[in-house]
N, C-alpha and C. Protein backbone atom coordinates (compact mmCIF):
# COMPACT_ATOMS: atom_id res chain seq x y z
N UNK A 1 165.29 111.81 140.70
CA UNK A 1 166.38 110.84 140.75
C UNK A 1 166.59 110.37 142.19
N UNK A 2 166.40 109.35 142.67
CA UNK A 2 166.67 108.54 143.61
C UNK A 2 168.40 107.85 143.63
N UNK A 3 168.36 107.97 144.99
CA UNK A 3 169.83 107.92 145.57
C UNK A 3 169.87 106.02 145.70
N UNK A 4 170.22 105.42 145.02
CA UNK A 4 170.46 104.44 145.36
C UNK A 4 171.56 103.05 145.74
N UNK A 5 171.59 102.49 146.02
CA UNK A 5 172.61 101.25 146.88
C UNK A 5 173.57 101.09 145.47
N UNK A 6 173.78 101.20 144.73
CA UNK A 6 174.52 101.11 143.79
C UNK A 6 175.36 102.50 143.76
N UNK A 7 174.57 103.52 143.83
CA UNK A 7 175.68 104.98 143.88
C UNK A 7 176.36 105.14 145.02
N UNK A 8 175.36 104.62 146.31
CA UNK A 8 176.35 104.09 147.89
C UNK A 8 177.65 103.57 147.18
N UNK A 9 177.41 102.82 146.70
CA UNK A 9 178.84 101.48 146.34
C UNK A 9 179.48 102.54 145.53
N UNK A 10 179.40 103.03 145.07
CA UNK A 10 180.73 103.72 143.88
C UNK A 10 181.25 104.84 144.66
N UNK A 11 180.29 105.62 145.25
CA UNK A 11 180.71 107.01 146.73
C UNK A 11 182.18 106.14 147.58
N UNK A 12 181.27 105.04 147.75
CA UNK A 12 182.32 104.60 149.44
C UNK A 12 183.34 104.51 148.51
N UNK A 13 183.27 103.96 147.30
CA UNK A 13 184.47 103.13 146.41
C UNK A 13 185.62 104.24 146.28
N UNK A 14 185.08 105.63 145.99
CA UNK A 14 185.75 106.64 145.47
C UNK A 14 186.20 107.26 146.38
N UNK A 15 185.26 107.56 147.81
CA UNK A 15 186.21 107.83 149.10
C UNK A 15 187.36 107.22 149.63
N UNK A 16 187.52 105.66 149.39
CA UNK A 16 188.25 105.07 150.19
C UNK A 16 189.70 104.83 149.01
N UNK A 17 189.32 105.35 147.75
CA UNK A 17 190.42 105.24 147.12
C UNK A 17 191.29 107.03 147.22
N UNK A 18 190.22 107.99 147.85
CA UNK A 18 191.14 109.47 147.47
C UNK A 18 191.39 109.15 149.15
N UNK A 19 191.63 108.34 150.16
CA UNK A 19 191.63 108.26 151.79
C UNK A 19 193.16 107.52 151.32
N UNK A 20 193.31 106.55 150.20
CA UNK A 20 194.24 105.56 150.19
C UNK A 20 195.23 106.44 149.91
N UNK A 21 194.88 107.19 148.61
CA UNK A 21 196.01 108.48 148.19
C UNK A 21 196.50 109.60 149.18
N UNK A 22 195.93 109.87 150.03
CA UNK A 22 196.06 111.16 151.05
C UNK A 22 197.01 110.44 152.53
N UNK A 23 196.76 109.18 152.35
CA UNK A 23 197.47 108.37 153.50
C UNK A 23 198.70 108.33 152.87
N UNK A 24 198.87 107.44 151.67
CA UNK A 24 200.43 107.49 150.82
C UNK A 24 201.05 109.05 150.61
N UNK A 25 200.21 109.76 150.21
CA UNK A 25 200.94 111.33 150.47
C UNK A 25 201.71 111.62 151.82
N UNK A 26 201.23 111.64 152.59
CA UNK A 26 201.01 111.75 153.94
C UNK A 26 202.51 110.84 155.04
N UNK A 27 202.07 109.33 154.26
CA UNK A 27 203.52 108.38 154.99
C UNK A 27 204.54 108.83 153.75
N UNK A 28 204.93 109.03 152.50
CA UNK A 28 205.70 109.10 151.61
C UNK A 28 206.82 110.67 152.44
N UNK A 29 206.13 111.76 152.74
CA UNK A 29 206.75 112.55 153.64
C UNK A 29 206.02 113.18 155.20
N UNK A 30 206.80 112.22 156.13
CA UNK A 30 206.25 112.31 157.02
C UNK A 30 207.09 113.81 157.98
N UNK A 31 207.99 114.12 157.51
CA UNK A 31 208.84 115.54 157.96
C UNK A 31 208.31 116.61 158.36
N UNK A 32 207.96 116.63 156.06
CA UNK A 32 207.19 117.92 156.09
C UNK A 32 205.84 118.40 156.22
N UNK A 33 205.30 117.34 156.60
CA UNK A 33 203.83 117.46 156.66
C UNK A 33 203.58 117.48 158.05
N UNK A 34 204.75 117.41 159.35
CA UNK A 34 204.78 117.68 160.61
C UNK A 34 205.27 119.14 160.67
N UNK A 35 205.41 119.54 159.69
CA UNK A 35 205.47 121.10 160.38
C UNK A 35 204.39 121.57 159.96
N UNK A 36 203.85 121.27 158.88
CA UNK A 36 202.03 122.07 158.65
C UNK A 36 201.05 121.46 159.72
N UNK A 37 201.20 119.96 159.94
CA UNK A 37 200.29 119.49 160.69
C UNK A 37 200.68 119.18 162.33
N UNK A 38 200.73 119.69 162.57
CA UNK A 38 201.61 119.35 163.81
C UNK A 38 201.16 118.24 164.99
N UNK A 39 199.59 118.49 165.22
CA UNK A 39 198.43 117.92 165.42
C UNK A 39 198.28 116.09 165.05
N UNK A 40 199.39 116.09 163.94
CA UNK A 40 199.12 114.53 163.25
C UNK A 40 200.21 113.66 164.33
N UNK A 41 201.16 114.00 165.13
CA UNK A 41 202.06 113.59 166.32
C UNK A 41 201.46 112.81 166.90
């Protein structure tokens, strides 16, 4: 099975939609996720 430009396209597709979710997590509480992450300042 060969890796091809079509499974590229659905990878990036699926990264940039669990990147979209982890950002909205992330701004939705920005408080408490500064005391686990402290680093994100």
């Amino acid at each position: 099975m060969k890796y091809k430009r079509k499974d590229l396209l659905v990878d990036s597709a699926v990264l940039a939609i669990v990147l979209e979710v982890f950002a909205l997590i992330v701004g939705s509480f920005p408080a408490t996720l500064n005391k686990f992450l402290p680093f994100l300042k």
